[in-house]
Protein backbone atom coordinates (compact mmCIF):
# COMPACT_ATOMS: atom_id res chain seq x y z
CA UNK A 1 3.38 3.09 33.87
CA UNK A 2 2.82 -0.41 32.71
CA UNK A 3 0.91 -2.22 29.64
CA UNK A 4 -1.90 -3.84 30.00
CA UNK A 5 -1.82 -5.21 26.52
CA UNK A 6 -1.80 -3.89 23.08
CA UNK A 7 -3.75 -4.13 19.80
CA UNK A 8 -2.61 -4.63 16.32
CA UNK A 9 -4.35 -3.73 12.82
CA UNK A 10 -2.71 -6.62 11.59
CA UNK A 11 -4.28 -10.07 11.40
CA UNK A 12 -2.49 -13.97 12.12
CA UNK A 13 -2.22 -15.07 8.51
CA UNK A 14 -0.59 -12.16 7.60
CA UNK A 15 2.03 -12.20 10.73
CA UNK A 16 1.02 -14.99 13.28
CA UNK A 17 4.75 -16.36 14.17
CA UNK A 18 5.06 -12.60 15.50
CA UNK A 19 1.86 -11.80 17.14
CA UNK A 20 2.58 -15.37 19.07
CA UNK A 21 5.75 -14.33 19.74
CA UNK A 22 4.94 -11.14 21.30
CA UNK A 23 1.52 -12.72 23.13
CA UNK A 24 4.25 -15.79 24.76
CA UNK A 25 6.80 -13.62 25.77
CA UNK A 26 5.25 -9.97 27.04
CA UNK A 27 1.88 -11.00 27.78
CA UNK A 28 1.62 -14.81 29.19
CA UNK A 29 -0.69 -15.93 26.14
CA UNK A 30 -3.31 -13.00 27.00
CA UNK A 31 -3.76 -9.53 26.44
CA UNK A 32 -2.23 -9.16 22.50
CA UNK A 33 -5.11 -8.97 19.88
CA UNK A 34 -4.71 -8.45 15.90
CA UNK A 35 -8.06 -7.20 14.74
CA UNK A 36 -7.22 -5.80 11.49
CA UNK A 37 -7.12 -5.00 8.57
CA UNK A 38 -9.71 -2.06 9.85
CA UNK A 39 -9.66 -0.99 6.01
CA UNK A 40 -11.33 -4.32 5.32
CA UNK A 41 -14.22 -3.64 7.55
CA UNK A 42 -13.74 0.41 8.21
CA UNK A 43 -14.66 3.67 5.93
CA UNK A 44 -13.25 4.08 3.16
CA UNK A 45 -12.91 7.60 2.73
CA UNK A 46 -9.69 8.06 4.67
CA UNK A 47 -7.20 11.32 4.05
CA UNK A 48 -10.67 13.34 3.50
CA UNK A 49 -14.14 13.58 1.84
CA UNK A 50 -15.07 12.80 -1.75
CA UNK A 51 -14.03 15.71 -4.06
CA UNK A 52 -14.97 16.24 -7.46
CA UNK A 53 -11.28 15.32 -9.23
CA UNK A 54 -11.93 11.69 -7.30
CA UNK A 55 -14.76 11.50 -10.01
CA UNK A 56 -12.83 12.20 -12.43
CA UNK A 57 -10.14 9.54 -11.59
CA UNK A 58 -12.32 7.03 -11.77
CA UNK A 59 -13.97 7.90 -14.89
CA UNK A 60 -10.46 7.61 -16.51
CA UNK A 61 -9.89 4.25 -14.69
CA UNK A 62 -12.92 2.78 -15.87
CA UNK A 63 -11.60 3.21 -19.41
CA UNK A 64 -8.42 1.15 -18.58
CA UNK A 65 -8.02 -2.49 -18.62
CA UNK A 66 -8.14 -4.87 -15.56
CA UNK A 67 -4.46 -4.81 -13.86
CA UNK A 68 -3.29 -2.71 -16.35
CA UNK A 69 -2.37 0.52 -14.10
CA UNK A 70 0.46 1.27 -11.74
CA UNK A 71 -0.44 3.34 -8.82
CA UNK A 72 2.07 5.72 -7.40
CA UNK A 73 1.70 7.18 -4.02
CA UNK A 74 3.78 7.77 -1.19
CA UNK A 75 1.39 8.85 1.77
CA UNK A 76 0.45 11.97 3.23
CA UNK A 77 3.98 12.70 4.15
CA UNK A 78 6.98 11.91 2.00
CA UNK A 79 7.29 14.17 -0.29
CA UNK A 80 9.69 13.42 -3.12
CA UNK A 81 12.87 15.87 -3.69
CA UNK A 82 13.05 16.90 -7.54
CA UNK A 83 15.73 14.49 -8.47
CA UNK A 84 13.29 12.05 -7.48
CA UNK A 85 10.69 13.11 -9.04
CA UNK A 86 12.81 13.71 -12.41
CA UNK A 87 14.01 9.62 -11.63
CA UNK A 88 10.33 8.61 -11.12
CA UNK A 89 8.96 10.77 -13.87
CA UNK A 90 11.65 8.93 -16.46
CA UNK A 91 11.02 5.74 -14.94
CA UNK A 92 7.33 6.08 -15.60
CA UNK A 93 7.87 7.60 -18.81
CA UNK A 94 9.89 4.63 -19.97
CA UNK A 95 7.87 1.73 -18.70
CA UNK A 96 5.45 2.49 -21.38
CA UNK A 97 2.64 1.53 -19.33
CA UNK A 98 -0.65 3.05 -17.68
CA UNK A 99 -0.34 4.70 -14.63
CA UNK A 100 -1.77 7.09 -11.92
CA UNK A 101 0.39 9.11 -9.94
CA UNK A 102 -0.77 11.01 -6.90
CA UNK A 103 1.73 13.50 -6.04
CA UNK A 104 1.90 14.72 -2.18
CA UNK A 105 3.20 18.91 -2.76
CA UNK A 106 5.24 20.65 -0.70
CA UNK A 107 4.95 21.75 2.92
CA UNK A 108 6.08 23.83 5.41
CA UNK A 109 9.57 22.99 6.26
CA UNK A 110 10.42 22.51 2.44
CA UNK A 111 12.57 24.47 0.20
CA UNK A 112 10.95 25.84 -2.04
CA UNK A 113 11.09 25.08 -5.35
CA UNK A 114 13.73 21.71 -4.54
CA UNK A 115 10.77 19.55 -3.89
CA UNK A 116 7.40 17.86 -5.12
CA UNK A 117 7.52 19.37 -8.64
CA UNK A 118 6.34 17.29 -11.64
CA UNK A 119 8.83 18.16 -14.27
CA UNK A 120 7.54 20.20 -17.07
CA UNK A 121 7.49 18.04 -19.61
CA UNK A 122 6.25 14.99 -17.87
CA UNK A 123 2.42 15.28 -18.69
CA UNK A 124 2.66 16.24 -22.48
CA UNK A 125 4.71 13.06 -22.99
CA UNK A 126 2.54 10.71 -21.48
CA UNK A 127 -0.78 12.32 -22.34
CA UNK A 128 -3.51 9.80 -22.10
CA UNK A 129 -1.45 7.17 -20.75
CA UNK A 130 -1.41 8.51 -17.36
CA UNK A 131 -2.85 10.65 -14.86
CA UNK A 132 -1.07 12.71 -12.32
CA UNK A 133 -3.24 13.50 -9.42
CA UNK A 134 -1.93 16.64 -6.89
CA UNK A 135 -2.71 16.37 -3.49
CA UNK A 136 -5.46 13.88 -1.48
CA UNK A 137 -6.59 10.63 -3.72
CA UNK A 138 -9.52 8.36 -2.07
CA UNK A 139 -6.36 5.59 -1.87
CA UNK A 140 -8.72 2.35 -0.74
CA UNK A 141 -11.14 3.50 -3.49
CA UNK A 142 -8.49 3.40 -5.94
CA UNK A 143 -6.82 0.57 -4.85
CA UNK A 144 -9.84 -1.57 -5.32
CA UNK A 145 -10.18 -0.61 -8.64
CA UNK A 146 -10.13 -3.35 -11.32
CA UNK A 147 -7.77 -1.42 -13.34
CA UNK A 148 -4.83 -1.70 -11.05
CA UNK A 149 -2.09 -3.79 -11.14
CA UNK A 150 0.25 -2.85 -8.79
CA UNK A 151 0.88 0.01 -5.94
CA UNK A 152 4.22 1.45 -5.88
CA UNK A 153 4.42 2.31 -2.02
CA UNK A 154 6.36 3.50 0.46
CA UNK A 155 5.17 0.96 2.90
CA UNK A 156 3.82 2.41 5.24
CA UNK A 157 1.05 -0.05 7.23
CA UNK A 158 -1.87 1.70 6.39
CA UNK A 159 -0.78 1.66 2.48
CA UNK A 160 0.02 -2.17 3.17
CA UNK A 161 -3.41 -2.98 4.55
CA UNK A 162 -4.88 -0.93 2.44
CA UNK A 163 -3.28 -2.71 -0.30
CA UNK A 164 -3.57 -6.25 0.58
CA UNK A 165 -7.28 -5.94 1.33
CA UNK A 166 -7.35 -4.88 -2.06
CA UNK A 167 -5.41 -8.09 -3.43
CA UNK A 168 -3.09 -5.48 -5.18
CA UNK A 169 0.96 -6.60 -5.53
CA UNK A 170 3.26 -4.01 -4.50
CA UNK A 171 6.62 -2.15 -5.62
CA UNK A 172 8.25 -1.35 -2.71
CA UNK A 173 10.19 1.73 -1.52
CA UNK A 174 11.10 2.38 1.97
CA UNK A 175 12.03 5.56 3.10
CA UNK A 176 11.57 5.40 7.26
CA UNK A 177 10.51 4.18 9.98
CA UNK A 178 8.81 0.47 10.15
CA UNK A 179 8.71 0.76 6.40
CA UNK A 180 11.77 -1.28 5.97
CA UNK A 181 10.71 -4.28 8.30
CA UNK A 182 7.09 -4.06 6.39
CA UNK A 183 9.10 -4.32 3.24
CA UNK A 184 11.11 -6.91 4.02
CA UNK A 185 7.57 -9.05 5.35
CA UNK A 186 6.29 -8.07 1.76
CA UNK A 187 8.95 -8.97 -0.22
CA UNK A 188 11.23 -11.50 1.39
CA UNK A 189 8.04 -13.45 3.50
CA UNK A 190 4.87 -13.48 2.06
CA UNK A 191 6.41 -12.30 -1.42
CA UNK A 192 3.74 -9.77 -2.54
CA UNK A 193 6.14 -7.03 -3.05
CA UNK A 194 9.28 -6.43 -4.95
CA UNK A 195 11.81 -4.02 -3.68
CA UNK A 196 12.50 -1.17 -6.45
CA UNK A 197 14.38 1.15 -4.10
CA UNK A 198 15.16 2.37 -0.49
CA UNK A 199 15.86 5.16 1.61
CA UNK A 200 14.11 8.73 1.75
CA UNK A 201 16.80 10.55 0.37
CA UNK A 202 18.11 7.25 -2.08
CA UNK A 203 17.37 8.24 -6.29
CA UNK A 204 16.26 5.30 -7.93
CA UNK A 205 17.44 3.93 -11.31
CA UNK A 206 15.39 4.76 -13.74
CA UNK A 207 15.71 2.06 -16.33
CA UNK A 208 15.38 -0.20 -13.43
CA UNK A 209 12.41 1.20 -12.53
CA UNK A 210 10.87 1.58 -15.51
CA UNK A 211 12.05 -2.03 -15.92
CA UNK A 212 9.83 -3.35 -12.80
CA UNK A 213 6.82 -1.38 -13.54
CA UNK A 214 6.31 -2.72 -16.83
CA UNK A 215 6.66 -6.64 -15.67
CA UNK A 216 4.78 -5.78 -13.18
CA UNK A 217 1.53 -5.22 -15.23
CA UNK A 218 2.39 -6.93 -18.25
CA UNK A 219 -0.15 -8.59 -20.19
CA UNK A 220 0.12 -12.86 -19.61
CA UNK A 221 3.34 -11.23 -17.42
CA UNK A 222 6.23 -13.90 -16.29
CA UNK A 223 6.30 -16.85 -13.37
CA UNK A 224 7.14 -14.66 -10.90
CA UNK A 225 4.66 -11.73 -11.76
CA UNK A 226 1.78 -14.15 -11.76
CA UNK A 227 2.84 -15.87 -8.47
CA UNK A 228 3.01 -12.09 -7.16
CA UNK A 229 -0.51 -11.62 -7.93
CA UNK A 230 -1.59 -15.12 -7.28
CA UNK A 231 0.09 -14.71 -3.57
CA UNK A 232 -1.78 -10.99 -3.26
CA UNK A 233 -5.15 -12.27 -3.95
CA UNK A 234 -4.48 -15.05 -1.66
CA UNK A 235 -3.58 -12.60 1.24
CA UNK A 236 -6.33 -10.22 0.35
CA UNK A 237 -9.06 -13.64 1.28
CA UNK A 238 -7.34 -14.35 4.12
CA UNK A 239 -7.75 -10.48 5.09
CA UNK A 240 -11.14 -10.59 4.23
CA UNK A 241 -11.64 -14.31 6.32
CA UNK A 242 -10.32 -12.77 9.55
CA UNK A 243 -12.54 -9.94 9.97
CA UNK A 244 -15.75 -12.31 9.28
CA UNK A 245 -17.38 -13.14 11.76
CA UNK A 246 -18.60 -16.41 9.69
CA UNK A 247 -14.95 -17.14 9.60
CA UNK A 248 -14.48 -20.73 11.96
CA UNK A 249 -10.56 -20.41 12.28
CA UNK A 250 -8.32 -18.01 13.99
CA UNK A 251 -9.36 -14.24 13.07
CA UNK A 252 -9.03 -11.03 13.76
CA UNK A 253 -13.39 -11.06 14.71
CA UNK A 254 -12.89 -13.75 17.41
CA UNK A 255 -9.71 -11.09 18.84
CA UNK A 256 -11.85 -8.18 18.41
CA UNK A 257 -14.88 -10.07 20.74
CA UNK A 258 -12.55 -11.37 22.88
CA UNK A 259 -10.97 -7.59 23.97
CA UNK A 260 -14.33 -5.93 23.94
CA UNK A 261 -15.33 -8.83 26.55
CA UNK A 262 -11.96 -8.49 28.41
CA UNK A 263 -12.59 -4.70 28.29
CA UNK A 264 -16.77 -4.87 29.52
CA UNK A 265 -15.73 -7.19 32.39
CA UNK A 266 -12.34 -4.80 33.04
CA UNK A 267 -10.24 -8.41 33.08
């Protein structure tokens, strides 16, 4: 079996010295396209329809201020053990600040009762500061939501697209897989991210935590927070440049032509 090429949601701005890497070496300058991000130009209702709690979530985010809300959410399938929940519940509960957290249950294949459980005194503390949101979320809804003002992730690349297309800074955690290369882009490279922990078993510091959250939606906010945000909204036009098809430079819309022509006249 051999590759005739291969085709990346990702898009040159955001990794270019990699997709020409790849393109030189495996391919002979042909046969690689980046047409992402597809959540820039695809539906946004991934993870399932519309339900009626989405309506309610943003009803409550539309009483928030702009950038004022951290958004927790670790994918459709990390789920948290209870230590890290209790961690993540204090951290949240410290920070002082607004926050909606969308928390993925249990499964088969989990103890039960050792994972995914909100502790019990969690949502009376932070009544109307928060919003804890069991189960699916509409996540590129949300994330495009003037309210928030940063995503604490897991990194995984659709939560990265998804989150640069929305111009929205990140708090990164790594727990598998690519997540700790796309965390290391994030933070170390293109510094929209800061690391706040790592490893899917690993229990963050609270204080810490609670510590990054806060500066990370602070009102006026330090250097670094601002050149976070600055660097995110950046990103999110370049995202936004390389799927247009108006776009004149190098784009993700000139790779996407360019394989559908390859692919018509089976090049």
């Amino acid at each position: 079996m051999a590759c005739w090429g291969m085709v990346f949601n990702s898009f040159h701005e955001l990794e270019g010295i990699y997709l020409d890497h790849m393109k030189q070496t495996y391919f002979g300058n042909k046969y690689l396209w980046a047409v992402g991000p597809i959540s820039q130009s695809g539906p946004t209702e991934r993870g399932g329809a519309n339900s009626e709690e989405s309506g309610d979530i943003f009803s409550w985010l539309d009483t928030c201020d702009d950038h004022s809300v951290v958004y927790v959410c670790f994918g459709s399938q990390a789920v948290l053990d209870n230590r890290q929940m209790e961690a993540l519940a204090v951290g949240l509960g410290k920070s002082g600040v607004r926050f909606l957290w969308c928390v993925k249950e249990p499964t088969v294949g989990h103890a039960s009762g050792k994972y995914g459980m909100v502790p019990s005194w969690f949502e009376d503390r932070t009544a109307g500061r928060g919003l804890v949101v069991r189960g699916w979320a509409p996540q590129v809804q949300i994330l495009q939501h003037k309210a928030i003002g940063s995503f604490l992730t897991h990194c995984s690349w659709n939560s990265v697209s998804e989150s640069i297309g929305a111009g929205v800074p990140m708090l990164a955690w790594p727990m598998g897989a690519d997540q700790f290369m796309n965390a290391t882009l994030l933070v170390d490279q293109v510094k929209v991210a800061v690391q706040v922990c790592e490893g899917a078993k690993k229990i963050p510091n609270a204080d810490e935590l609670a510590q990054r959250m806060a500066e990370s939606v602070a009102t006026g906010g330090s250097t670094c927070r601002n050149e976070m945000r600055m660097k995110a909204m950046e990103l999110k036009q370049a995202a936004t440049d390389a799927v247009s098809e108006e776009n004149g430079g190098e784009s993700s819309s000139k790779d996407l032509d360019d394989l559908v022509q390859r692919l018509l006249s089976n090049q």
